[in-house]
Protein backbone atom coordinates (compact mmCIF):
# COMPACT_ATOMS: atom_id res chain seq x y z
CA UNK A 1 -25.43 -31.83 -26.75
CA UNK A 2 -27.19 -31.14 -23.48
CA UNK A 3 -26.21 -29.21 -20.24
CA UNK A 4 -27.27 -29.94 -16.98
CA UNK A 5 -26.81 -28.08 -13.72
CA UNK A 6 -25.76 -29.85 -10.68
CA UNK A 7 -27.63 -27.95 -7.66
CA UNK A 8 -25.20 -29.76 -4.71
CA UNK A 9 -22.25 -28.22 -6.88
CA UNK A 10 -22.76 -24.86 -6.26
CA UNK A 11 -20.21 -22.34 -5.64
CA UNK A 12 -19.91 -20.76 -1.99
CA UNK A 13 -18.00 -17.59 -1.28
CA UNK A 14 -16.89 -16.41 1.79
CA UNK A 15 -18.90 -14.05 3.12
CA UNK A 16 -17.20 -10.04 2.24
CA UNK A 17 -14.68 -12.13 -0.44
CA UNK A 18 -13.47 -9.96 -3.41
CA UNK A 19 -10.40 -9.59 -4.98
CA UNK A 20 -11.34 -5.96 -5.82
CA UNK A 21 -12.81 -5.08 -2.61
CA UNK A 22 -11.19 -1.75 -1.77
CA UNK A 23 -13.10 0.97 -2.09
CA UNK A 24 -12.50 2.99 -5.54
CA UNK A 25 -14.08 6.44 -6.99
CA UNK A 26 -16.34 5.39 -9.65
CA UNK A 27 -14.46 6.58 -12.65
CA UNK A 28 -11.13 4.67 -12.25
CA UNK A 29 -10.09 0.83 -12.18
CA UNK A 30 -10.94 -0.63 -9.52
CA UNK A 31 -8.00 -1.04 -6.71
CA UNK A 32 -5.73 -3.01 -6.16
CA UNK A 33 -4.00 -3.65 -9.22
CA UNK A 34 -0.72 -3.47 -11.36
CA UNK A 35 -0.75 -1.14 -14.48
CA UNK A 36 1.63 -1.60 -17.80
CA UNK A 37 2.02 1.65 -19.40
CA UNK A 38 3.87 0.99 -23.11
CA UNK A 39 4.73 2.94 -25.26
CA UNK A 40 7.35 4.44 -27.42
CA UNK A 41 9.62 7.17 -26.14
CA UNK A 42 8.11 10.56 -25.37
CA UNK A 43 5.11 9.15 -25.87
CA UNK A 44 3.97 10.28 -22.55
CA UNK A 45 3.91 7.13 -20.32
CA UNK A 46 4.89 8.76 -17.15
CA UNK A 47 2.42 11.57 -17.45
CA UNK A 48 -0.55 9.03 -17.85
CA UNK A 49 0.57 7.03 -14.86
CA UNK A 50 1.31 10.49 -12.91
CA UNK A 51 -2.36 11.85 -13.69
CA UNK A 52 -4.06 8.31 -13.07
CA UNK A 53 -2.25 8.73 -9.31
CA UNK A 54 -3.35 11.21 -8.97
CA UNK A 55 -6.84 11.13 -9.78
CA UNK A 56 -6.90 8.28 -7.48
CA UNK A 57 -5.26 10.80 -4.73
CA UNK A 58 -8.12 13.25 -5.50
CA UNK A 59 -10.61 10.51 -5.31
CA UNK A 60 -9.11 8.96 -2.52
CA UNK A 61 -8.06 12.11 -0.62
CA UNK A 62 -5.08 12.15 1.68
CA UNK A 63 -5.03 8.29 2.40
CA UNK A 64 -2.75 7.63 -0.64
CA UNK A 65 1.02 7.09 0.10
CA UNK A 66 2.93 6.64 -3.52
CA UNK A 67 7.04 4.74 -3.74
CA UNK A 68 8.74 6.13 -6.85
CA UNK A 69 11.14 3.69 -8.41
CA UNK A 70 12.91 5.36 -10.67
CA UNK A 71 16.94 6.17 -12.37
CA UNK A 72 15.19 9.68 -13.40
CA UNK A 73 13.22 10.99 -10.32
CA UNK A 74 15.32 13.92 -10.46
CA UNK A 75 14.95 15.31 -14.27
CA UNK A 76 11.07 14.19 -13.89
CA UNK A 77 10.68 15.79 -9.92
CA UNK A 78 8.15 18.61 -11.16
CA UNK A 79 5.89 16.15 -12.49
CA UNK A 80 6.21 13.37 -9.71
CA UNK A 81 6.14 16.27 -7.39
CA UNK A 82 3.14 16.79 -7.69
CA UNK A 83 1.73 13.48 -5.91
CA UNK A 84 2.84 14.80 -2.54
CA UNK A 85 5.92 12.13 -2.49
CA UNK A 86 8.27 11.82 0.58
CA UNK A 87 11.78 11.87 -0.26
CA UNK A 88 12.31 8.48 1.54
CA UNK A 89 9.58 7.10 -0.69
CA UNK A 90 11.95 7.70 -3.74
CA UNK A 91 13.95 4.79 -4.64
CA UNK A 92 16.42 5.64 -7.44
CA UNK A 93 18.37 2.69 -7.56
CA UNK A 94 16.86 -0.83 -9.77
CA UNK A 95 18.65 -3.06 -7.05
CA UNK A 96 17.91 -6.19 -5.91
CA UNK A 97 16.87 -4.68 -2.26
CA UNK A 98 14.10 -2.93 -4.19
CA UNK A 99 11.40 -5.70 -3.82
CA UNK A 100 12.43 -6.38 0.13
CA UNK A 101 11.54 -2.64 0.69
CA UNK A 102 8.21 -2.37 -0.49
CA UNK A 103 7.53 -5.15 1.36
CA UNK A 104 8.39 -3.95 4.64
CA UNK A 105 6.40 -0.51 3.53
CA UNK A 106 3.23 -2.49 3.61
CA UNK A 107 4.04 -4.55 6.70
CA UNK A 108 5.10 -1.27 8.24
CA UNK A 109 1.86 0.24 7.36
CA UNK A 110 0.45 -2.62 9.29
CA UNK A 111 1.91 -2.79 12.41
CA UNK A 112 1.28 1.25 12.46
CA UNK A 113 -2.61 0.73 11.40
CA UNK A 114 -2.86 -2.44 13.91
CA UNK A 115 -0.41 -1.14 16.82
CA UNK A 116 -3.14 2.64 16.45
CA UNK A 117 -6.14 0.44 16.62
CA UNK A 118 -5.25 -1.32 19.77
CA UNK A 119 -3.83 2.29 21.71
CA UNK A 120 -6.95 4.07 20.69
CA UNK A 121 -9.35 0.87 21.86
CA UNK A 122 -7.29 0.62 25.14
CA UNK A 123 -7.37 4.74 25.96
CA UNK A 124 -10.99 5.02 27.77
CA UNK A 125 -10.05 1.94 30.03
CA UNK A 126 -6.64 3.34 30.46
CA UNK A 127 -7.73 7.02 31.86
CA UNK A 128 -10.51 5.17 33.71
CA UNK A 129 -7.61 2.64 35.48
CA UNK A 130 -5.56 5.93 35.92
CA UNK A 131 -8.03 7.78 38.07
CA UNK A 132 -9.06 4.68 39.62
CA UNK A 133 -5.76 4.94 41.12
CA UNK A 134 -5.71 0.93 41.23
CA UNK A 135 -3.30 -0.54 38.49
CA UNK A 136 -0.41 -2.71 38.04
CA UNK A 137 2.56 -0.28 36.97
CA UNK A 138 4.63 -3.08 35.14
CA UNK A 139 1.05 -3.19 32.69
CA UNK A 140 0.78 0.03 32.57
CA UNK A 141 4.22 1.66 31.98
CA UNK A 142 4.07 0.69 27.88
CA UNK A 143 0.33 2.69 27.89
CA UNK A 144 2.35 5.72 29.67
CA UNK A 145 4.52 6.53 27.26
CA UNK A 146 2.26 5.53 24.40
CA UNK A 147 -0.02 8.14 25.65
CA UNK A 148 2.27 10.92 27.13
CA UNK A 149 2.61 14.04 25.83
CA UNK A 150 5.49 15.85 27.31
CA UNK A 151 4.46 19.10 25.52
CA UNK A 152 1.35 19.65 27.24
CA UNK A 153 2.15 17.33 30.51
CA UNK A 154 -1.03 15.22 29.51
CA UNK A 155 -2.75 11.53 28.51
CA UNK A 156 -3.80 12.31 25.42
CA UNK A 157 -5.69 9.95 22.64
CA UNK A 158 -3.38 8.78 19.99
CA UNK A 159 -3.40 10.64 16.69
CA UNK A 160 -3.87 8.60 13.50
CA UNK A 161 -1.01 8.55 11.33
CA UNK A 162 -3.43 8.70 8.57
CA UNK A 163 -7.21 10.14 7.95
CA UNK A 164 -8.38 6.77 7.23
CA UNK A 165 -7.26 5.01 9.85
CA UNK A 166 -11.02 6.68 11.33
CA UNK A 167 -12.55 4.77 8.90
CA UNK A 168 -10.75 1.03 10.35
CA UNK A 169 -8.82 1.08 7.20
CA UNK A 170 -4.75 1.61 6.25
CA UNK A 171 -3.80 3.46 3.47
CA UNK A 172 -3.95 2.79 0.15
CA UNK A 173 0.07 1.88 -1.48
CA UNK A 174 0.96 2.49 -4.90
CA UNK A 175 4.32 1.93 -6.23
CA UNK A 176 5.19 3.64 -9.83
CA UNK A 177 8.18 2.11 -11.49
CA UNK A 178 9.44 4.39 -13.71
CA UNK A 179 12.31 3.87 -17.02
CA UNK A 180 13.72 0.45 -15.46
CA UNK A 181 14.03 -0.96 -19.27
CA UNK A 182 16.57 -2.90 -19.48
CA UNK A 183 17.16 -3.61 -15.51
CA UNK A 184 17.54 -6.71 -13.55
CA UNK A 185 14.63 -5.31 -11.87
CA UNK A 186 11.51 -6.29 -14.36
CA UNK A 187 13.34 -8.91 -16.19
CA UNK A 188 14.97 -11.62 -14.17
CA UNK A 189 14.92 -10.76 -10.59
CA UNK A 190 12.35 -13.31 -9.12
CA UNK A 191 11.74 -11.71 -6.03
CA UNK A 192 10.10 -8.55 -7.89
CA UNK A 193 8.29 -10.90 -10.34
CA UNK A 194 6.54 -12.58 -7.05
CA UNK A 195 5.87 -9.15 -5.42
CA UNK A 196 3.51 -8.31 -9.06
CA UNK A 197 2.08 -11.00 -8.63
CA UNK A 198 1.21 -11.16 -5.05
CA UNK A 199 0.86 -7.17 -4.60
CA UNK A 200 -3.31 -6.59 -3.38
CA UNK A 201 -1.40 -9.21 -0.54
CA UNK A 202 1.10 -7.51 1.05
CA UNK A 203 0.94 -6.63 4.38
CA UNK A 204 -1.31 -9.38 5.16
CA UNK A 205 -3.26 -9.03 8.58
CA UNK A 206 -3.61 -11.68 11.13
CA UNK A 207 -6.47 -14.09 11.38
CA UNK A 208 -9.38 -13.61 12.13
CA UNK A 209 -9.31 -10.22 10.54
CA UNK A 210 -7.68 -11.72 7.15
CA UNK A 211 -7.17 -9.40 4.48
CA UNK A 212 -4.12 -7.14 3.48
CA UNK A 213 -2.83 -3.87 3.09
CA UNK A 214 -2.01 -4.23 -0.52
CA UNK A 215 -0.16 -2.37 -3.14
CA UNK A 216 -1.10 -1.52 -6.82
CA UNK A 217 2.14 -1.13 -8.94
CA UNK A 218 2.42 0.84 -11.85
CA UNK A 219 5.67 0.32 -14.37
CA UNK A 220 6.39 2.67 -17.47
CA UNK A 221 7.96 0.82 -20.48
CA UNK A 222 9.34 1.21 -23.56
CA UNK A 223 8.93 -2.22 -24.97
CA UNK A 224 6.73 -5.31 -24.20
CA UNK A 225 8.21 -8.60 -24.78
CA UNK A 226 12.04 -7.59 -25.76
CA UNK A 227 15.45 -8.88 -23.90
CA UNK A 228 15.42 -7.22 -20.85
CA UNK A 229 11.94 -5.72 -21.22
CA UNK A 230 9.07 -7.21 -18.73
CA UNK A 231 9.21 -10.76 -17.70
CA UNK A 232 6.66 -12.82 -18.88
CA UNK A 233 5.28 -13.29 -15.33
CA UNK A 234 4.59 -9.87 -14.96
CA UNK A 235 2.80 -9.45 -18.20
């Protein structure tokens, strides 16, 4: 047996392509991607996914917003407190809505990433215009109240919802799904099985900037392959 190497068959990438491409502290798994803790019970599943976050948070610093899905947020709070969550990241309920809601989370963080770009590109040729004293008011009315501040009766710069939006990027989305054994959720609802599947592409952005927001998913569970354990898609 011999093997040859066609030259003219050579693989091209597009230039900046990786699946893996956000930026990740050295000593963890590279970002984005979706985690499968098992393990029996008390065997401390939600405590390694809970430290992983946030060793990412530390690594990441402040630019890390985290969705709880979980039955049990409230007996587990002091350990999930820890990760800084917002109480209308918390979803307690395995419903069918769930996977609809972390989509519009990413495309949420989006708009607010894109919508911050454009004000804070537009604000030195909007104070210039306004001192000018030559504009079109029906433009510039939207700018106005973008860049208002009633408090101190000035046009002030917009303020980034997050540190990293300094750095051109949106935040980084995690989603930890915590003791859903036995729910609809993991095991036969299709629209969640697509979301882990498609997560490092939600909140895509629009051409030509390509590339998406993502979100790295994390799910606790007690068994691997049983009736109503993890779909076989998501494994």
């Amino acid at each position: 047996m011999r093997t040859e190497y066609e030259k003219k068959a050579g693989i091209k990438l597009p230039k900046g392509s990786n699946a893996f491409s956000m930026e990740t502290p050295d000593n963890l798994p590279k970002l984005h991607q979706l985690c499968i803790a098992n393990g029996k019970r008390g065997s401390g599943k939600s405590i390694a996914i809970t430290n992983l976050i946030r060793m990412y948070k530390e690594g990441l610093g402040s630019d890390l917003r985290c969705i709880i899905v979980s039955p049990t947020f409230g007996s587990n709070y002091k350990l999930l407190s820890e990760l800084g969550i917002n109480r209308e990241d918390v979803f307690e309920e395995h419903d069918d809505d769930v996977p609809a809601k972390l989509i519009r989370i990413a495309n949420n963080e989006r708009d607010a990433f894109l919508e911050w770009k454009h004000l804070n590109e537009c604000y030195n040729e909007f104070i210039k215009t306004i001192k000018g004293g030559f504009f079109d008011r029906s433009k510039m009315d939207d700018y106005m109240l973008q860049y208002y501040n009633p408090l101190t009766n000035q046009f002030e710069r917009p303020k980034p919802k997050h540190k990293c939006y300094l750095k051109g990027k949106p935040p980084v989305l995690f989603t930890f799904i915590d003791d859903a054994q036995g729910s609809k959720l993991l095991s036969t609802n299709k629209k969640m099985h697509q979301l882990c599947l498609r997560h490092r592409h939600l909140g895509q952005f629009p051409p030509p900037q390509g590339a998406a927001v993502g979100m790295s998913s994390f799910v606790s569970t007690q068994t691997f392959k049983s009736n109503g354990g993890l779909n076989k898609a998501i494994r």
